[in-house]
PDB file of N, CA and C in Angstrom:
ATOM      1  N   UNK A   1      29.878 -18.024  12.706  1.00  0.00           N
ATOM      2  CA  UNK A   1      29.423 -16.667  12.374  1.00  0.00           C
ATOM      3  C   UNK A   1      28.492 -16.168  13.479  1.00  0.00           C
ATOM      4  N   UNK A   2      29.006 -15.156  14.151  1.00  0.00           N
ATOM      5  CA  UNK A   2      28.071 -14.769  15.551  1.00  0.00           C
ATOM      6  C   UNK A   2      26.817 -13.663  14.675  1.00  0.00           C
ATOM      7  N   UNK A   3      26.207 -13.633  15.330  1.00  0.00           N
ATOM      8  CA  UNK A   3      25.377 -12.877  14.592  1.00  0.00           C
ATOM      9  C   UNK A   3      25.329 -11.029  15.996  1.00  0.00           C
ATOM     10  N   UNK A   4      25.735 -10.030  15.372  1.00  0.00           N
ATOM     11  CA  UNK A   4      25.910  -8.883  16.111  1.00  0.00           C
ATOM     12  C   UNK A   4      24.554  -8.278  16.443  1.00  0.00           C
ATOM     13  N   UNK A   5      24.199  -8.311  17.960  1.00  0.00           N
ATOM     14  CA  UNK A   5      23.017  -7.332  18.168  1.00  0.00           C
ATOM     15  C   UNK A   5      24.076  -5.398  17.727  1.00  0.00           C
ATOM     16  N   UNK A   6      22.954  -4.735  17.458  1.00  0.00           N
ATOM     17  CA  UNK A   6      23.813  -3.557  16.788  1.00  0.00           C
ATOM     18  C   UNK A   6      22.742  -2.691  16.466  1.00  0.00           C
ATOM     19  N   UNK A   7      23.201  -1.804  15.721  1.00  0.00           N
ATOM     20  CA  UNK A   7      22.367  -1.042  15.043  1.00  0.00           C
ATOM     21  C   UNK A   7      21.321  -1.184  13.532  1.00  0.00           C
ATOM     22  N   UNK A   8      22.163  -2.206  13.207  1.00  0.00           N
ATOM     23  CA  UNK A   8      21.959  -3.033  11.698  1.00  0.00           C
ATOM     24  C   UNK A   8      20.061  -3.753  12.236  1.00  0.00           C
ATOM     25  N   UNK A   9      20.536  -4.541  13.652  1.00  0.00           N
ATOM     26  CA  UNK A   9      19.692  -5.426  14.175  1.00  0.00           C
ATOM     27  C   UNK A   9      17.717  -4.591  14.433  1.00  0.00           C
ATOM     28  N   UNK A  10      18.419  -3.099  15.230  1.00  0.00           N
ATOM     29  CA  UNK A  10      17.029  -2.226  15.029  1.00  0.00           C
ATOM     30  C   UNK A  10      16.640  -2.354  14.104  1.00  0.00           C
ATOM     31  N   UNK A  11      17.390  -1.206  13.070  1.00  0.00           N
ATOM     32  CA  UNK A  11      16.775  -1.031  11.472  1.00  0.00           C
ATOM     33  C   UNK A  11      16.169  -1.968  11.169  1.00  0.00           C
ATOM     34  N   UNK A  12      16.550  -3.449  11.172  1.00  0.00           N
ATOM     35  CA  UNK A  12      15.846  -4.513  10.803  1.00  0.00           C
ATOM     36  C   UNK A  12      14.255  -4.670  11.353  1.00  0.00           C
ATOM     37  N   UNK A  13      14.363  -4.613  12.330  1.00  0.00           N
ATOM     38  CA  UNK A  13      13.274  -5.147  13.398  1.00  0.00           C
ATOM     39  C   UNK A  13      12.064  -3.658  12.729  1.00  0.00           C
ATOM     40  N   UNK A  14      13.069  -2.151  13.036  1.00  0.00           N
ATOM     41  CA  UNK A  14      11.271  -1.537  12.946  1.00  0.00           C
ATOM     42  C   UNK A  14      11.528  -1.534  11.036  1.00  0.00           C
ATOM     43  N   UNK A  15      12.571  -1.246  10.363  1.00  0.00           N
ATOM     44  CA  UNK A  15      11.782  -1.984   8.795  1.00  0.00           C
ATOM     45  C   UNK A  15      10.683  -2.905   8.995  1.00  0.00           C
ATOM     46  N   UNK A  16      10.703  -4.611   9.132  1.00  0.00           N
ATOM     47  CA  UNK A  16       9.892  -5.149   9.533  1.00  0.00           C
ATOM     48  C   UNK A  16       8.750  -4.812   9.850  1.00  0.00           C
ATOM     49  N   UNK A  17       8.957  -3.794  11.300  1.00  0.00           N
ATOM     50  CA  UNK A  17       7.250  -3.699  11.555  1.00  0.00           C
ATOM     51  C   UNK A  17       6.520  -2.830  10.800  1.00  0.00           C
ATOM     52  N   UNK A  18       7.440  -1.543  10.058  1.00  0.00           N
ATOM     53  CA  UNK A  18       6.842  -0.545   9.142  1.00  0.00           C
ATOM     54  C   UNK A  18       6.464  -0.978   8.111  1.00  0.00           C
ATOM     55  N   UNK A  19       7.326  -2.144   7.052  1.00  0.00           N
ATOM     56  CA  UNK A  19       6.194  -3.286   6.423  1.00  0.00           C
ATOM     57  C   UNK A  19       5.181  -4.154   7.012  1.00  0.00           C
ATOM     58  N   UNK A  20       4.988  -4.557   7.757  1.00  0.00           N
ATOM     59  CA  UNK A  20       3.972  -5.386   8.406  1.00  0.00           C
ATOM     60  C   UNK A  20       2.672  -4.560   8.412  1.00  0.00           C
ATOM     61  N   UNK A  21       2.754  -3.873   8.693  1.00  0.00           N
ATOM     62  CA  UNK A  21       2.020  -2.208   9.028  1.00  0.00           C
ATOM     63  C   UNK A  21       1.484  -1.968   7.736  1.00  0.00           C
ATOM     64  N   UNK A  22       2.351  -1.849   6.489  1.00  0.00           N
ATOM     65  CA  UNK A  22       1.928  -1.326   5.395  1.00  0.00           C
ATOM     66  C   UNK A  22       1.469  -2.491   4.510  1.00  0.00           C
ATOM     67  N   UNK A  23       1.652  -3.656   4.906  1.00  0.00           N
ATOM     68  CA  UNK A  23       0.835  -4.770   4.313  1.00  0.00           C
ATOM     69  C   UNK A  23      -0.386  -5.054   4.779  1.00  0.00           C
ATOM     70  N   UNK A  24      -0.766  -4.456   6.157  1.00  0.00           N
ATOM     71  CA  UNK A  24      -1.666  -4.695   6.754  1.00  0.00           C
ATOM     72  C   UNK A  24      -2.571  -3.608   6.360  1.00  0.00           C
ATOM     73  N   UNK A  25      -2.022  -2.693   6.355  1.00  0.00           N
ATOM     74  CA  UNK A  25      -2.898  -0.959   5.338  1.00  0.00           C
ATOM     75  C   UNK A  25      -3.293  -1.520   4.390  1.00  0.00           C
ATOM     76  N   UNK A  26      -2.375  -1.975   3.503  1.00  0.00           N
ATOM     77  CA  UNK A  26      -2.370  -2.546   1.571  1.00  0.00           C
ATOM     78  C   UNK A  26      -3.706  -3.395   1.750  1.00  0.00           C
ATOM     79  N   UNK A  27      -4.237  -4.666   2.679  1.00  0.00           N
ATOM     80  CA  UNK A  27      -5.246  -5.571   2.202  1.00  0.00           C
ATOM     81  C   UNK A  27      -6.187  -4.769   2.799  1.00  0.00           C
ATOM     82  N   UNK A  28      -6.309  -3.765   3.966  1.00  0.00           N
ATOM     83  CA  UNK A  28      -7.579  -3.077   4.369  1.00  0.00           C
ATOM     84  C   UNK A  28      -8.028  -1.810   3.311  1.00  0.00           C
ATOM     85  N   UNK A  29      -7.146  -1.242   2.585  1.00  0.00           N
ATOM     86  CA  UNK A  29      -6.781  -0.747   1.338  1.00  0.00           C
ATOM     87  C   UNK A  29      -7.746  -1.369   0.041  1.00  0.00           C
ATOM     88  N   UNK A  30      -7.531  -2.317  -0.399  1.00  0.00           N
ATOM     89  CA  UNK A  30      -7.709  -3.426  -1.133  1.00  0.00           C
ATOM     90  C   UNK A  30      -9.234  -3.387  -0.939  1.00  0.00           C
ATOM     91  N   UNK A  31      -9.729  -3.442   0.272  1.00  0.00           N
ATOM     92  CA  UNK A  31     -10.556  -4.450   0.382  1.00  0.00           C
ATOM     93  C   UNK A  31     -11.881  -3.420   0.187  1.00  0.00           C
ATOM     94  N   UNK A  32     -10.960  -1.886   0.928  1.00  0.00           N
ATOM     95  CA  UNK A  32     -12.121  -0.586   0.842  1.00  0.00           C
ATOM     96  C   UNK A  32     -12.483  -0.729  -1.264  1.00  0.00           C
ATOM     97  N   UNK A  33     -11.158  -0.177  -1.885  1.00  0.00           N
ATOM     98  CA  UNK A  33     -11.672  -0.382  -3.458  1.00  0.00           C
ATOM     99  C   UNK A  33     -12.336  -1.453  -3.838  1.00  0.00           C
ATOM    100  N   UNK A  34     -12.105  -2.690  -3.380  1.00  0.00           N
ATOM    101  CA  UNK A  34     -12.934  -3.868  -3.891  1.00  0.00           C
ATOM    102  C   UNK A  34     -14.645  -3.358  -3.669  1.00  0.00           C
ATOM    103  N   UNK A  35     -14.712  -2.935  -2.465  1.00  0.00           N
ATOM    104  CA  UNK A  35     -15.882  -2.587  -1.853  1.00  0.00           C
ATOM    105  C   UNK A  35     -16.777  -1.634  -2.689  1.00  0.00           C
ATOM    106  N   UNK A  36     -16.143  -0.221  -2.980  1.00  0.00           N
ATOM    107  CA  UNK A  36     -16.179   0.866  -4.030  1.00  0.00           C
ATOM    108  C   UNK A  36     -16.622   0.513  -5.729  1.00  0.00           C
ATOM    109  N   UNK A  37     -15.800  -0.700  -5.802  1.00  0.00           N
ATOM    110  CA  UNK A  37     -15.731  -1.241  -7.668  1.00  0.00           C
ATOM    111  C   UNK A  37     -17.332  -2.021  -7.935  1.00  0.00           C
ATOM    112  N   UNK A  38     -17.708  -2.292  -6.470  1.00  0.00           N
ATOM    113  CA  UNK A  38     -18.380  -3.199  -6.491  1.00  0.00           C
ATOM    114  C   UNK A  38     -20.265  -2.278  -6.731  1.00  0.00           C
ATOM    115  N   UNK A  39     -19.831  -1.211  -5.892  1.00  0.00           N
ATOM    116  CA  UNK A  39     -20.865  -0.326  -5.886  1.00  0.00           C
ATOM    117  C   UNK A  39     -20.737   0.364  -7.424  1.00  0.00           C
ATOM    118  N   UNK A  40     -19.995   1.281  -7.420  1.00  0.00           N
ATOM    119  CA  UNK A  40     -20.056   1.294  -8.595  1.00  0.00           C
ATOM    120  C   UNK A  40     -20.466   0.655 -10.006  1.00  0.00           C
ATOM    121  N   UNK A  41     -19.695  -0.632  -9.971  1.00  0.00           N
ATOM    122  CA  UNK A  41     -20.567  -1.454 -11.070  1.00  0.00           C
ATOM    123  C   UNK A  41     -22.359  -1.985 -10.938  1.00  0.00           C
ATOM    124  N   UNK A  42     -22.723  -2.063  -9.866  1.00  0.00           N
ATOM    125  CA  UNK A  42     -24.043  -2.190  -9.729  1.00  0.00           C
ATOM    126  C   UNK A  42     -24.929  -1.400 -10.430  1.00  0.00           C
TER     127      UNK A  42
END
């Protein structure tokens, strides 16, 4: 089974980085509300 460089192969690659990206938003995300919940409850 060859594996086809293509168009399939992009999509893959920047999907990938546009999640990577948005997981990397999501815990800096995370970390601002953690920050916020924390003040707040004080």
């Amino acid at each position: 089974m060859s594996f086809d460089i293509g168009p399939w192969t992009c999509f893959g690659a920047v999907l990938l980085q546009k999640l990577t990206h948005i997981i990397n938003n999501h815990q800096e995300i995370i970390q601002l509300l953690n920050g916020f919940l924390v003040q707040i409850s004080q």
